[in-house]
Protein backbone atom coordinates (compact mmCIF):
# COMPACT_ATOMS: atom_id res chain seq x y z
CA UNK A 1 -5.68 23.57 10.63
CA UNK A 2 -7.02 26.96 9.68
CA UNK A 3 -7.27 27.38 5.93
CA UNK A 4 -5.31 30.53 6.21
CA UNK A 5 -2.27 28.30 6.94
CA UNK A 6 -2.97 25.77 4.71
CA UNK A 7 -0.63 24.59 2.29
CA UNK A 8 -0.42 23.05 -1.61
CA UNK A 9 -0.86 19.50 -1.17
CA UNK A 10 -0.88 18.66 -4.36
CA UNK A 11 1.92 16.10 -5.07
CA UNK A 12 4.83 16.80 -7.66
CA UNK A 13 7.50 14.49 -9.11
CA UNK A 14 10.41 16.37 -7.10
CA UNK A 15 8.80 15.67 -4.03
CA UNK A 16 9.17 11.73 -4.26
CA UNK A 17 12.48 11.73 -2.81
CA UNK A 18 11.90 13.20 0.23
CA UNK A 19 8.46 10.73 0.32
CA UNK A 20 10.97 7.84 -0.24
CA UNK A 21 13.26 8.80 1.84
CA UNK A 22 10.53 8.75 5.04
CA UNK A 23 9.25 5.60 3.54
CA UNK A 24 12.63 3.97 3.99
CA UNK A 25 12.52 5.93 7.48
CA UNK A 26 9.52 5.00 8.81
CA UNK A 27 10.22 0.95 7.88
CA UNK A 28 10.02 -1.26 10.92
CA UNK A 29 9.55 1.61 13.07
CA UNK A 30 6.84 1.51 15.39
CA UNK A 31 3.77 3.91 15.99
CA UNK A 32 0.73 3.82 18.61
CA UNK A 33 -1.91 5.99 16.59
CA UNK A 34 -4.71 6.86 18.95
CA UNK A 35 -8.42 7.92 17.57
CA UNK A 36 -10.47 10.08 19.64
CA UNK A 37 -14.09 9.20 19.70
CA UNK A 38 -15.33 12.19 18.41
CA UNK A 39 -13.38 11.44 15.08
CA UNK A 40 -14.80 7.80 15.13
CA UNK A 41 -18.01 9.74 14.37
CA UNK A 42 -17.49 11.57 11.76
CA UNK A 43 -17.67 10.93 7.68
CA UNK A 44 -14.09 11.44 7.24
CA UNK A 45 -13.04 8.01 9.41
CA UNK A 46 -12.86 5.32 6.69
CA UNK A 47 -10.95 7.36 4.76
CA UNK A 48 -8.96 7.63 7.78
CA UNK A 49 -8.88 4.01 8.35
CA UNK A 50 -7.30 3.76 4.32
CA UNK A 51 -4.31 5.89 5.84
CA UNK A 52 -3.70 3.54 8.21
CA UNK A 53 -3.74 0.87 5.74
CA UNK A 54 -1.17 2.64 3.84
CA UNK A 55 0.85 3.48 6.69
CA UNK A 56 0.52 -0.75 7.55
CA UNK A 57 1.13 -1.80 4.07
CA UNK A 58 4.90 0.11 4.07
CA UNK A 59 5.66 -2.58 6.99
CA UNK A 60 5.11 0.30 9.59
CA UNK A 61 4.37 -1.81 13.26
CA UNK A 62 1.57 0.02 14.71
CA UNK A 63 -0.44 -0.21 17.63
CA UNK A 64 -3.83 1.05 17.27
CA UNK A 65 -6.28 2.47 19.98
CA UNK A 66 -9.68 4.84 20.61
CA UNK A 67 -9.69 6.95 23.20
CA UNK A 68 -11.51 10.28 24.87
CA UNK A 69 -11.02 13.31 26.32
CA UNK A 70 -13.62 14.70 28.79
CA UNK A 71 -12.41 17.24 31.29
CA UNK A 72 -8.85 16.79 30.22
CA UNK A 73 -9.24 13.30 31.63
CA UNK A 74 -7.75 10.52 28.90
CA UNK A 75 -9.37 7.28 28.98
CA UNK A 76 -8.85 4.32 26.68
CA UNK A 77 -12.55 3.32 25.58
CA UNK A 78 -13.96 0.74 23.85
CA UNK A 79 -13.22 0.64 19.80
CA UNK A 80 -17.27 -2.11 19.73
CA UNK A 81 -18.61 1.33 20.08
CA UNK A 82 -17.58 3.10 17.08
CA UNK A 83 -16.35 0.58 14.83
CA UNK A 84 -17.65 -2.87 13.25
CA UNK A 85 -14.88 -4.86 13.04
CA UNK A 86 -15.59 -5.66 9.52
CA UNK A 87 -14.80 -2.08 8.24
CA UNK A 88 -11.59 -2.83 9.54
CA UNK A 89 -10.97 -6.25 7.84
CA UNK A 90 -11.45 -5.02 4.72
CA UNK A 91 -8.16 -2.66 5.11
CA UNK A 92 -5.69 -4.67 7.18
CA UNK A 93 -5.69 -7.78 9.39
CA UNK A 94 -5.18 -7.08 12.88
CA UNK A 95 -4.94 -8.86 16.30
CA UNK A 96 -7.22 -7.67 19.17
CA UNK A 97 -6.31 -7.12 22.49
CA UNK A 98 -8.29 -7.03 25.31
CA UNK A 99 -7.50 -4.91 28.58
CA UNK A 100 -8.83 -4.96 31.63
CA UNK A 101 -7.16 -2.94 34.51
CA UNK A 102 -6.34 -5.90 36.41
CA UNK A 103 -3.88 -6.20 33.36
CA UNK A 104 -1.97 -3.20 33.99
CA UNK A 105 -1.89 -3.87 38.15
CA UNK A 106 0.65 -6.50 38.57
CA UNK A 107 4.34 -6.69 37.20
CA UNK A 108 3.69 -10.02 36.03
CA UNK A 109 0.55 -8.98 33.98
CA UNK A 110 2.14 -6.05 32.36
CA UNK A 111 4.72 -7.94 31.41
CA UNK A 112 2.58 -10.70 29.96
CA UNK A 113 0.95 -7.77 28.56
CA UNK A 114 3.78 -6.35 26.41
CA UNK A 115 4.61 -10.27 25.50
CA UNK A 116 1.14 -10.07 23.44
CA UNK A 117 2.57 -6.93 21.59
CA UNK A 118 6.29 -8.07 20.62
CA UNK A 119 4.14 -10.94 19.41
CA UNK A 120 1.74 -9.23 17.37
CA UNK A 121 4.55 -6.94 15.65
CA UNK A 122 6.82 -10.05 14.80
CA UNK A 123 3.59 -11.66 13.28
CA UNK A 124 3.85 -7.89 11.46
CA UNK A 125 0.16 -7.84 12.45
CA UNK A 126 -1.60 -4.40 13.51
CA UNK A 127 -2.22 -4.46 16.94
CA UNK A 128 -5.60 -3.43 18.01
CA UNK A 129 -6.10 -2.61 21.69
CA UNK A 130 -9.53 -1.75 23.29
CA UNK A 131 -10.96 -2.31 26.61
CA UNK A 132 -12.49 -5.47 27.94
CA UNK A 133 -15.58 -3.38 29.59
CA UNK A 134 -14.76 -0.39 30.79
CA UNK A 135 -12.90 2.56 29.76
CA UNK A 136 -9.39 2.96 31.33
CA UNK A 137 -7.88 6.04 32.39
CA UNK A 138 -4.37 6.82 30.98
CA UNK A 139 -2.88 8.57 33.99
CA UNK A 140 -4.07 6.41 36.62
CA UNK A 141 -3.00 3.01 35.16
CA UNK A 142 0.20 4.40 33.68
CA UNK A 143 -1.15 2.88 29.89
CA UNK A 144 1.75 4.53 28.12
CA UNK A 145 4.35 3.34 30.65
CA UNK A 146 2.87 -0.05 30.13
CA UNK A 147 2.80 -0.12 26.49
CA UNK A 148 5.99 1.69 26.12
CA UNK A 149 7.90 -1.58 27.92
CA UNK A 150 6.98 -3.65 24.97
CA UNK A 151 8.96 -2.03 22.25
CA UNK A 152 10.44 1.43 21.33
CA UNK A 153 8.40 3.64 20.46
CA UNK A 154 8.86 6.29 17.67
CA UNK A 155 5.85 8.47 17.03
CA UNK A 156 2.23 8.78 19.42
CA UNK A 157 -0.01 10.19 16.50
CA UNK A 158 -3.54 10.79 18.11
CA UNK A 159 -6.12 11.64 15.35
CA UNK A 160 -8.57 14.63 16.63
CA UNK A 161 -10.80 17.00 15.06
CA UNK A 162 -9.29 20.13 16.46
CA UNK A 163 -7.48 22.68 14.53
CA UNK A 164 -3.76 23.57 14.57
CA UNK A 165 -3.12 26.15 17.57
CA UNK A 166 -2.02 29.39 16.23
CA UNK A 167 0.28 31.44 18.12
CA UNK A 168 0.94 35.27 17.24
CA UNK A 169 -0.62 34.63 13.78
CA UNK A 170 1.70 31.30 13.07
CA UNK A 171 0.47 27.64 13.05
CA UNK A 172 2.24 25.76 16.13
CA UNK A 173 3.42 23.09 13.79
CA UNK A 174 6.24 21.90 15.92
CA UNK A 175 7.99 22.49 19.59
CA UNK A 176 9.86 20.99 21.79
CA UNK A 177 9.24 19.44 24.76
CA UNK A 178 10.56 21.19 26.99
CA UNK A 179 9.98 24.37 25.33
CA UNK A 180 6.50 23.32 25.99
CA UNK A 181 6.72 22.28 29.44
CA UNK A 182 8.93 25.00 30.51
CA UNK A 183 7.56 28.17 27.82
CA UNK A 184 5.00 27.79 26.45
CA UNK A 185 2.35 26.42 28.42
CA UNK A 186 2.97 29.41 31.25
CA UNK A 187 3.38 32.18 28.84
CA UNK A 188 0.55 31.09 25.97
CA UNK A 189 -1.91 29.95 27.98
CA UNK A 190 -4.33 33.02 27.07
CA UNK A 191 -3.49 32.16 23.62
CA UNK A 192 -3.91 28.32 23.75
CA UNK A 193 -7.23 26.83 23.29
CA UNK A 194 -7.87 24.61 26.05
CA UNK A 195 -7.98 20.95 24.17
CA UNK A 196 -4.40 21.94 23.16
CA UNK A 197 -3.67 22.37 27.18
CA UNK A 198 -4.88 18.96 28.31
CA UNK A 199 -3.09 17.16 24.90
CA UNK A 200 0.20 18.61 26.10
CA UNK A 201 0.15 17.61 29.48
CA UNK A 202 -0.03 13.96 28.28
CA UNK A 203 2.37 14.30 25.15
CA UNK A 204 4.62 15.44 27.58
CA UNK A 205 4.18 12.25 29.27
CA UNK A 206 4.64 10.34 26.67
CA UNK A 207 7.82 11.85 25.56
CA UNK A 208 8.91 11.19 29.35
CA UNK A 209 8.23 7.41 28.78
CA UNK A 210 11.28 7.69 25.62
CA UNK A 211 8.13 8.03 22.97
CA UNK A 212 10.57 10.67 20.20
CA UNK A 213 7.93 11.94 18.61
CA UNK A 214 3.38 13.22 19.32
CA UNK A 215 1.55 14.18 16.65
CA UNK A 216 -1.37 16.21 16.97
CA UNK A 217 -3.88 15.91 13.82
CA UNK A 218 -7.25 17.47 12.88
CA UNK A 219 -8.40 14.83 10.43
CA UNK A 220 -11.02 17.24 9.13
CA UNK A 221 -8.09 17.66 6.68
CA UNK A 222 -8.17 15.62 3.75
CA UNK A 223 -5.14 12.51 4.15
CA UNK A 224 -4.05 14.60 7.21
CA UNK A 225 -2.11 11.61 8.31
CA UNK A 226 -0.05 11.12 5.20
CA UNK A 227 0.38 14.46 4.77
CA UNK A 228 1.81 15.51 8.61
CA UNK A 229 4.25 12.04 8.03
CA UNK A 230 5.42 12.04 4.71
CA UNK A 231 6.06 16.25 4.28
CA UNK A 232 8.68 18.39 6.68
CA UNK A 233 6.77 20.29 8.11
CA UNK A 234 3.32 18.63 8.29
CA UNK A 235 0.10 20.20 8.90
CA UNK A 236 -0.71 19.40 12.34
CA UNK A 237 1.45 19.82 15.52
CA UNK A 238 4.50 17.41 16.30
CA UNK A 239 5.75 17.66 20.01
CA UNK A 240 9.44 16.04 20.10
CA UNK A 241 12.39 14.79 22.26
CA UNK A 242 15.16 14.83 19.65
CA UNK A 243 16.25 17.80 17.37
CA UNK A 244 13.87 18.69 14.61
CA UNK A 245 14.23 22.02 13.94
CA UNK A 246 17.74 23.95 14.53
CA UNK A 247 19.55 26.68 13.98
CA UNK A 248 22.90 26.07 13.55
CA UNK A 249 25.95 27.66 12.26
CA UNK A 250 27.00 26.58 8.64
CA UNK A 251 29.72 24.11 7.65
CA UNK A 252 31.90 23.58 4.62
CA UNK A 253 29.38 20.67 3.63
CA UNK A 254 26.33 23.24 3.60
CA UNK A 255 28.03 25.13 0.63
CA UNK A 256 26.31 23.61 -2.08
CA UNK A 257 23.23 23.53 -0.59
CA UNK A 258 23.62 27.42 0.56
CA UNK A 259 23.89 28.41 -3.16
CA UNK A 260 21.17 26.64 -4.62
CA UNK A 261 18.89 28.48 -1.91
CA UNK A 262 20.66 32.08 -3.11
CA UNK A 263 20.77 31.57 -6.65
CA UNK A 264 16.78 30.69 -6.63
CA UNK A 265 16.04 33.50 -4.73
CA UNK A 266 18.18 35.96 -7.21
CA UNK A 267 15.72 34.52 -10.29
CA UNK A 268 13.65 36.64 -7.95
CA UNK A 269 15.70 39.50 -8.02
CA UNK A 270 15.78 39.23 -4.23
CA UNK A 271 19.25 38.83 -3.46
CA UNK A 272 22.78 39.60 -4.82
CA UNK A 273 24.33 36.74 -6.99
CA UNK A 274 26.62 34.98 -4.83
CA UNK A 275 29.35 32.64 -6.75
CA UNK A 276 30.01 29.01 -4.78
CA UNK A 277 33.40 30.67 -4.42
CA UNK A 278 31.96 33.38 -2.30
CA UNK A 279 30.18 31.59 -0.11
CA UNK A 280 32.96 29.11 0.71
CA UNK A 281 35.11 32.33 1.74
CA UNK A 282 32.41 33.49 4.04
CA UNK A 283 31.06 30.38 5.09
CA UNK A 284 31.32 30.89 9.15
CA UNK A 285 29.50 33.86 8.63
CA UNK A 286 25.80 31.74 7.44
CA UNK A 287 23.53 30.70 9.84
CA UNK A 288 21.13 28.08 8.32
CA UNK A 289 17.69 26.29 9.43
CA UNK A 290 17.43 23.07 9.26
CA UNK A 291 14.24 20.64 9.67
CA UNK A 292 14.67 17.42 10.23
CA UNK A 293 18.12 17.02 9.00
CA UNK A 294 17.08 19.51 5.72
CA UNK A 295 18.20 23.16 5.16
CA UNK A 296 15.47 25.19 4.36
CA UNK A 297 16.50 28.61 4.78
CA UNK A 298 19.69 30.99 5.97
CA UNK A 299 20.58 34.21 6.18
CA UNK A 300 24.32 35.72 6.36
CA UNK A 301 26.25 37.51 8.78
CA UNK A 302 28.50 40.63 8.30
CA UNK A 303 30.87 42.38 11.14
CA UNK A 304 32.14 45.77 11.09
CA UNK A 305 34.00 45.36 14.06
CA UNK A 306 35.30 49.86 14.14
CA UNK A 307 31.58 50.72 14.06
CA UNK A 308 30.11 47.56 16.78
CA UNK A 309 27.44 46.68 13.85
CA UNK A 310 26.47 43.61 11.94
CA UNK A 311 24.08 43.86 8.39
CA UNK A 312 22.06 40.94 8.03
CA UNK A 313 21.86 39.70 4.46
CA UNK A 314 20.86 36.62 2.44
CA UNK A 315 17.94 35.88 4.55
CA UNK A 316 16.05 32.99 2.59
CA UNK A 317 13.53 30.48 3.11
CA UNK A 318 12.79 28.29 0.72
CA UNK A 319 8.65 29.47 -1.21
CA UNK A 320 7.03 25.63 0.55
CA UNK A 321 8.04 27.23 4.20
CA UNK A 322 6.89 30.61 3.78
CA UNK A 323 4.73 31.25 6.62
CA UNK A 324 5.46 30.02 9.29
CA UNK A 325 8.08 32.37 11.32
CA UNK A 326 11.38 30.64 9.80
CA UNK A 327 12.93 34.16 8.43
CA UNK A 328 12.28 35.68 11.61
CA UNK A 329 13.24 33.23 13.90
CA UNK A 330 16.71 33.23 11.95
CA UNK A 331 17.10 37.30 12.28
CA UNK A 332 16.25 37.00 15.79
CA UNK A 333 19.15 35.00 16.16
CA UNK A 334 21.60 36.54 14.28
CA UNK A 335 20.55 39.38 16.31
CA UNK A 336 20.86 37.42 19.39
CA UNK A 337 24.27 36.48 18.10
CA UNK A 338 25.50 39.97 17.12
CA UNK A 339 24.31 41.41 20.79
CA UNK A 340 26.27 38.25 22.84
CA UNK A 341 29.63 38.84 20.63
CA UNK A 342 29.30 43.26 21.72
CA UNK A 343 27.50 44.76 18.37
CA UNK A 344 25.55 47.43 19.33
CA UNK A 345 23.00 47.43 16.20
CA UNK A 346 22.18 45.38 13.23
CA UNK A 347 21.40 47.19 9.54
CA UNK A 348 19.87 45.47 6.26
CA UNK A 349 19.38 46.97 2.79
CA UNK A 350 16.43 45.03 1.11
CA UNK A 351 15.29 45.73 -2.26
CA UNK A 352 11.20 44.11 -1.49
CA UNK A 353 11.90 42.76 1.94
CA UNK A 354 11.45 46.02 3.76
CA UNK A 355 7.74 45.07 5.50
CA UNK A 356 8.79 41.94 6.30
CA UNK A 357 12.06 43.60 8.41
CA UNK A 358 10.19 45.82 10.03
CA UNK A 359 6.76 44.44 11.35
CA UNK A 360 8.48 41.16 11.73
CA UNK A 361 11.82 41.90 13.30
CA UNK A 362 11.37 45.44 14.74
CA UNK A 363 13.77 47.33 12.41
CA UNK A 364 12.98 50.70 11.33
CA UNK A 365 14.09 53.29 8.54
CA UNK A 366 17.42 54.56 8.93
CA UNK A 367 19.89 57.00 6.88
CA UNK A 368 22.49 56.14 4.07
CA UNK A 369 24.47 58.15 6.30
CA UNK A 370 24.41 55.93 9.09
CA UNK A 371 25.90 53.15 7.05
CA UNK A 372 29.50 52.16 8.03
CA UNK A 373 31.90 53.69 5.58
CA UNK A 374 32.94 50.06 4.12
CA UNK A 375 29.34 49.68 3.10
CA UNK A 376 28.74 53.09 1.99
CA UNK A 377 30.77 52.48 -0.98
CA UNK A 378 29.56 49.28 -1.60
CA UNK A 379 26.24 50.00 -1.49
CA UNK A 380 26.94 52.84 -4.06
CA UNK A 381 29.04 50.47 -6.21
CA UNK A 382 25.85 47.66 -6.51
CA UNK A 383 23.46 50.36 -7.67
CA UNK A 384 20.69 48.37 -6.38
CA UNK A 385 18.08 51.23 -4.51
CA UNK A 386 17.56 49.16 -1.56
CA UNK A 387 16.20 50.61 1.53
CA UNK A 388 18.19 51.04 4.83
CA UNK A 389 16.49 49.94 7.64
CA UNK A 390 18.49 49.49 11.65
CA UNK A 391 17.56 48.18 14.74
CA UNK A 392 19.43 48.64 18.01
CA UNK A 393 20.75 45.81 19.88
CA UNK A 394 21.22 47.48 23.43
């Protein structure tokens, strides 16, 4: 990843539960890490191999391969060639298995094939699958479809040496599927270096084959591997099937959680102080951003129904998600929200947010004046200076 988007990975005592909580995750799951060749090369591979150990030693069932990329062609090549097996022993036992296309040909070979694997993972051994001679192309001999028949698969983590994609400034640090198939790769593609291309093409074949989750990692990065499993939001670029990240409306049960994001951000002197009591009473009117299953930020919704406009307020993200397009993505949709329902416009008064609103989310500078009524004299009664700032809907 660029170092501009880098992040603090140093670790701190409250982050263990979340670490725990992916540990007890991740248990008896199972996960076909691919290295690319170029990696395989590189100083930074044994300490890749210890994250594998790591990843092994927390009873994680993985199947482990090498593989290259040359003209956006993905062949499975031979691991003789870039590892001594004995580098290997020394962090985890494994079982070897030996292709050869005539393997992946017949219905009775692939099925003897995935027979080997369910084997291997009830011995709890690490699989290790290379090539008898030749490299094997991924498309052509449907390896994933294959591989995919011998147990569920939950993550396709292939270990590269290419940064994070950035797209209008942000790290692409996760997307959908089908926003990928269907968005992204048609509208981006100028923006989109051309490794990225040829990786989605075949993590979108993997998720097609029920894989849930492809991770994309530049293991340049120091413990890149831990670091994109065990944090929520990761440093490299996770492609999924299921819902990661949402926006959702909020629910009686977010109320707790909804004022412990507030009343941090009012030690800031960033928002109003908001009792638990007033956010229960308003509760339908919070929008909140969840990742993986986490609220990490929200923002609150306010109707004046006589003059068709909504003010946006309590937009928060939590400081460890800063960066990376969350407050805008949730204005957007309020926005979105406001405009669907008939508002006309959308106001906010910020007190040290005003950049942010308006070379983020296209608002500009507007007039006290222009201020429903209702909020003139509430904005008067806070006496808080903030700026007005508006943006049309229509």
């Amino acid at each position: 990843m660029n170092k501009a988007f880098s992040h603090n990975n140093e670790l701190k005592p409250s982050d263990l539960p979340g670490i725990l909580r992916y540990v007890r995750l991740f248990r008896r799951q199972t996960f076909f890490i691919g290295i690319d060749e170029a990696l395989a090369q590189t100083d930074t591979f044994a300490s890749v191999l210890k994250e594998i150990a790591v990843l092994d030693s927390l009873s994680i069932r993985i199947c482990l391969f090498f593989y290259g990329c040359k003209q956006g062609v993905f062949s499975l090549v031979n691991s003789g060639e870039y590892l001594k097996l004995s580098d290997v022993e020394e962090s985890f036992e494994f079982n070897q298995l030996k292709l050869n296309k005539s393997h992946l040909e017949t219905e009775s070979a692939k099925a003897h094939l995935t027979e080997v694997i369910k084997q291997s993972f009830e011995e709890q051994t690490l699989c290790l699958i290379t090539p008898e001679e030749h490299s094997i192309n991924f498309e052509e001999h449907l390896v994933f479809e294959t591989l995919c028949q011998s147990t569920q698969v939950h993550k396709l983590i292939l270990l590269t040496i290419n940064e994070c994609p950035v797209i209008n400034g942000e790290p692409l640090t996760n997307i959908s599927a089908n926003e990928l198939k269907n968005n992204l790769l048609e509208a981006s593609t100028g923006q989109l270096p051309s490794w990225f291309l040829s990786y989605s093409h075949l993590a979108i074949q993997a998720i097609e084959q029920k894989i849930e989750r492809v991770h994309l990692l530049n293991c340049n990065i120091h413990n890149a591997l831990l670091n994109e499993l065990f944090d929520k939001v990761g440093i490299g670029t996770m492609i999924h099937s299921n819902k990661y990240e949402i926006i959702r409306e909020a629910d009686i049960n977010d109320v707790q959680a909804l004022y412990n994001l507030t009343k941090n951000s009012v030690k800031r002197d960033t928002l109003l102080n908001r009792s638990i009591d007033t956010i229960h009473e308003r509760i339908s009117d919070y929008r909140v951003y969840e990742i993986d299953g986490s609220i990490v930020a929200c923002t609150c919704i306010h109707y004046f129904e006589e003059d068709l406009s909504v003010e946006i307020g309590s937009v928060f993200v939590q400081p460890y998600y800063n960066g990376r397009g969350i407050g805008r993505k949730l204005v957007n949709d309020a926005c979105d929200k406001a405009f669907k329902k008939g508002y006309r416009s959308a106001f906010v008064l910020t007190v040290n947010a005003a950049k942010f609103f308006q070379l983020k989310c296209g608002f500009t500078n507007a007039e006290f004046e222009e201020l429903p009524k209702e909020r003139q004299f509430k904005y008067k009664e806070n006496k808080r200076n903030s700026f007005v700032l508006k943006k049309n809907l229509v």
